[in-house]
Structures are given as C-alpha cells and as structure tokens.
Protein backbone atom coordinates (compact mmCIF):
# COMPACT_ATOMS: atom_id res chain seq x y z
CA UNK A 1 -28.09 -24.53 -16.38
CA UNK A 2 -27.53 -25.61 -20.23
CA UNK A 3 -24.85 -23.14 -20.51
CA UNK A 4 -23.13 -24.59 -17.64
CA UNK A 5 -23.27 -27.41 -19.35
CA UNK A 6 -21.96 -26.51 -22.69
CA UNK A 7 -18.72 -26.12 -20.62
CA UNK A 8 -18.56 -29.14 -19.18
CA UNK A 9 -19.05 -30.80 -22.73
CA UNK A 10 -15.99 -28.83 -23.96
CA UNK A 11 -13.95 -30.07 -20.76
CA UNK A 12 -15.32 -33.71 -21.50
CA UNK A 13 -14.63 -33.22 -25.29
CA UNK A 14 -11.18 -31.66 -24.97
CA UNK A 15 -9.69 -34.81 -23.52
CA UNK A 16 -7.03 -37.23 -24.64
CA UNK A 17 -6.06 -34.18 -27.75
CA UNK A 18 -3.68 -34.99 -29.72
CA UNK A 19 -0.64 -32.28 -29.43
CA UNK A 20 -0.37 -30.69 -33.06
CA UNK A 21 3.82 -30.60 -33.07
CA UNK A 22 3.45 -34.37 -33.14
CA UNK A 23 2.47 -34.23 -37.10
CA UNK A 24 5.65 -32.56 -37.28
CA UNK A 25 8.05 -34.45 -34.85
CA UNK A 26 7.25 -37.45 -32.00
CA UNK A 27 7.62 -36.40 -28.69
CA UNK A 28 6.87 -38.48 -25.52
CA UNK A 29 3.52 -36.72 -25.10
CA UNK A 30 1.19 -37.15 -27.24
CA UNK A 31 -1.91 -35.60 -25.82
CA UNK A 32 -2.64 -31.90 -24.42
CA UNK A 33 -3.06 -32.04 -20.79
CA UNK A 34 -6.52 -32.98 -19.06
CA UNK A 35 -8.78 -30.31 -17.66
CA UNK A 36 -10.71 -31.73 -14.78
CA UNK A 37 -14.42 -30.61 -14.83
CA UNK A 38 -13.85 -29.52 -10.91
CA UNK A 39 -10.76 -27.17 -12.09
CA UNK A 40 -10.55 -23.68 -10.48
CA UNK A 41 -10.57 -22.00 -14.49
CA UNK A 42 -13.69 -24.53 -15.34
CA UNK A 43 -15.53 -23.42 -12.06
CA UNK A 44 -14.58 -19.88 -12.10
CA UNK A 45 -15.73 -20.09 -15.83
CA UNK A 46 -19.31 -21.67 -14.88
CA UNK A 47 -19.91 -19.06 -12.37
CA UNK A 48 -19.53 -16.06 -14.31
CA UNK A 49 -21.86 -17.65 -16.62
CA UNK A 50 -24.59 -18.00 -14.00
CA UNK A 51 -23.61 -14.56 -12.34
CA UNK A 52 -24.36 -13.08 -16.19
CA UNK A 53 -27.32 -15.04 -16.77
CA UNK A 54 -28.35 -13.76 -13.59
CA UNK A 55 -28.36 -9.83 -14.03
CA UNK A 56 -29.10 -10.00 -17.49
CA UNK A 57 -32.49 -11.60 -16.13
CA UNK A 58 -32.61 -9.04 -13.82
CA UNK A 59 -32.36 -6.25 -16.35
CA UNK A 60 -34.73 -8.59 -18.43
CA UNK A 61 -38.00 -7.95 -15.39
CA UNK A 62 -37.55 -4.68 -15.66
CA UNK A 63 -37.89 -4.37 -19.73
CA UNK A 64 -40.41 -6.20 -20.00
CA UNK A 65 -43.04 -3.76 -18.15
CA UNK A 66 -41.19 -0.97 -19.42
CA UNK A 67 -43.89 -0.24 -22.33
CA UNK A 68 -47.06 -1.02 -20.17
CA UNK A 69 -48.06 2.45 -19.96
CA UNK A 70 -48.56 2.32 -23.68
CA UNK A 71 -50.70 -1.35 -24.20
CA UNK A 72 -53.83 0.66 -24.49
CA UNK A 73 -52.51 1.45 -28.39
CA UNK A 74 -52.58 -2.36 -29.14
CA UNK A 75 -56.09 -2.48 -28.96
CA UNK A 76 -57.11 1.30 -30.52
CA UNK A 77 -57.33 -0.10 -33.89
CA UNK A 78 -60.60 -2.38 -33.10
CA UNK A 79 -61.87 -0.17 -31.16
CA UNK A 80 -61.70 2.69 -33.81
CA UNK A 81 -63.12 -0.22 -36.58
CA UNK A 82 -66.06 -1.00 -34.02
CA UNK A 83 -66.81 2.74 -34.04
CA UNK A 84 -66.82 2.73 -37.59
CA UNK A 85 -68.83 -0.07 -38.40
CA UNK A 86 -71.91 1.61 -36.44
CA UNK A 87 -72.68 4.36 -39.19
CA UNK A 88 -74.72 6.41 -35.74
CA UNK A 89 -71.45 7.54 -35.33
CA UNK A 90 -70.96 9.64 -38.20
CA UNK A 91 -72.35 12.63 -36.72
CA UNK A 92 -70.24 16.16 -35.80
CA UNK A 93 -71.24 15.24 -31.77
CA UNK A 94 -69.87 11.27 -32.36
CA UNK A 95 -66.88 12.26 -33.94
C-alpha cells in the first residue's frame, strides 16, 4: 500500500541524523540511532495503517449505497422538462 510506504520512506529518510546537541557541544555520536525498516514500532506502525485502511473501506461499501433509495430524484428534473416541452400536457387530467 502507498501509505505503507510513506513509512518506510521516513525510516529510509531518518537515517544517518545528525544529533542536534552536537551544534552545541561534540560528543562521540554524532547521528540519532538507525530504525530498521523490519523494527517491531515500524511494523506495528504499518499494520495499523492497513487494519484502518481496511474498516474505513468497509464503512466506505456501505455509504456508498446508502442514498440509492433516493437516485430516482437525479433524473426528475428531465423528466418534468420532457413533460413540459409537449404543450398536450397542459390539461387539468395531464397535470
């Protein structure tokens, strides 16, 4: 999944950082430490994003027919301008 993804970039792009005290004062690190891609936090993290994306799909099925019972109104409007363009209409019985 792209999402997935996006962490793995921010694993890959938080290597070899530079550790912000050492503007301040040298130390004998220099860097944060490395985050493997295959680290429990980074695996745990990709999996709650998947088990999200997941039921939010789920909840996304069920919207979606949610309004079918009302699609008939879409199309009302032509139909009431077809009626109305046919001037045989305009009688007590047609309306």
């Amino acid at each position: 999944m792209e999402l997935e993804g996006i962490v793995d970039a921010i694993v890959k792009r938080s290597q070899n950082l530079p550790r912000p005290e050492n503007t301040i004062a040298r130390s004998d690190k220099m860097h944060l430490w490395d985050v493997k891609i295959d680290d429990e936090l980074v695996t745990k993290a990709k999996a709650k994003i998947s088990e999200t994306l997941k039921e939010n799909l789920e909840t996304v099925k069920l919207a979606v027919h949610i309004y079918d019972d009302y699609l008939f109104i879409l199309k009302e409007k032509t139909r009431i301008e077809e009626y109305l363009k046919n001037e045989d209409n305009y009688t007590r019985e047609g309306f």
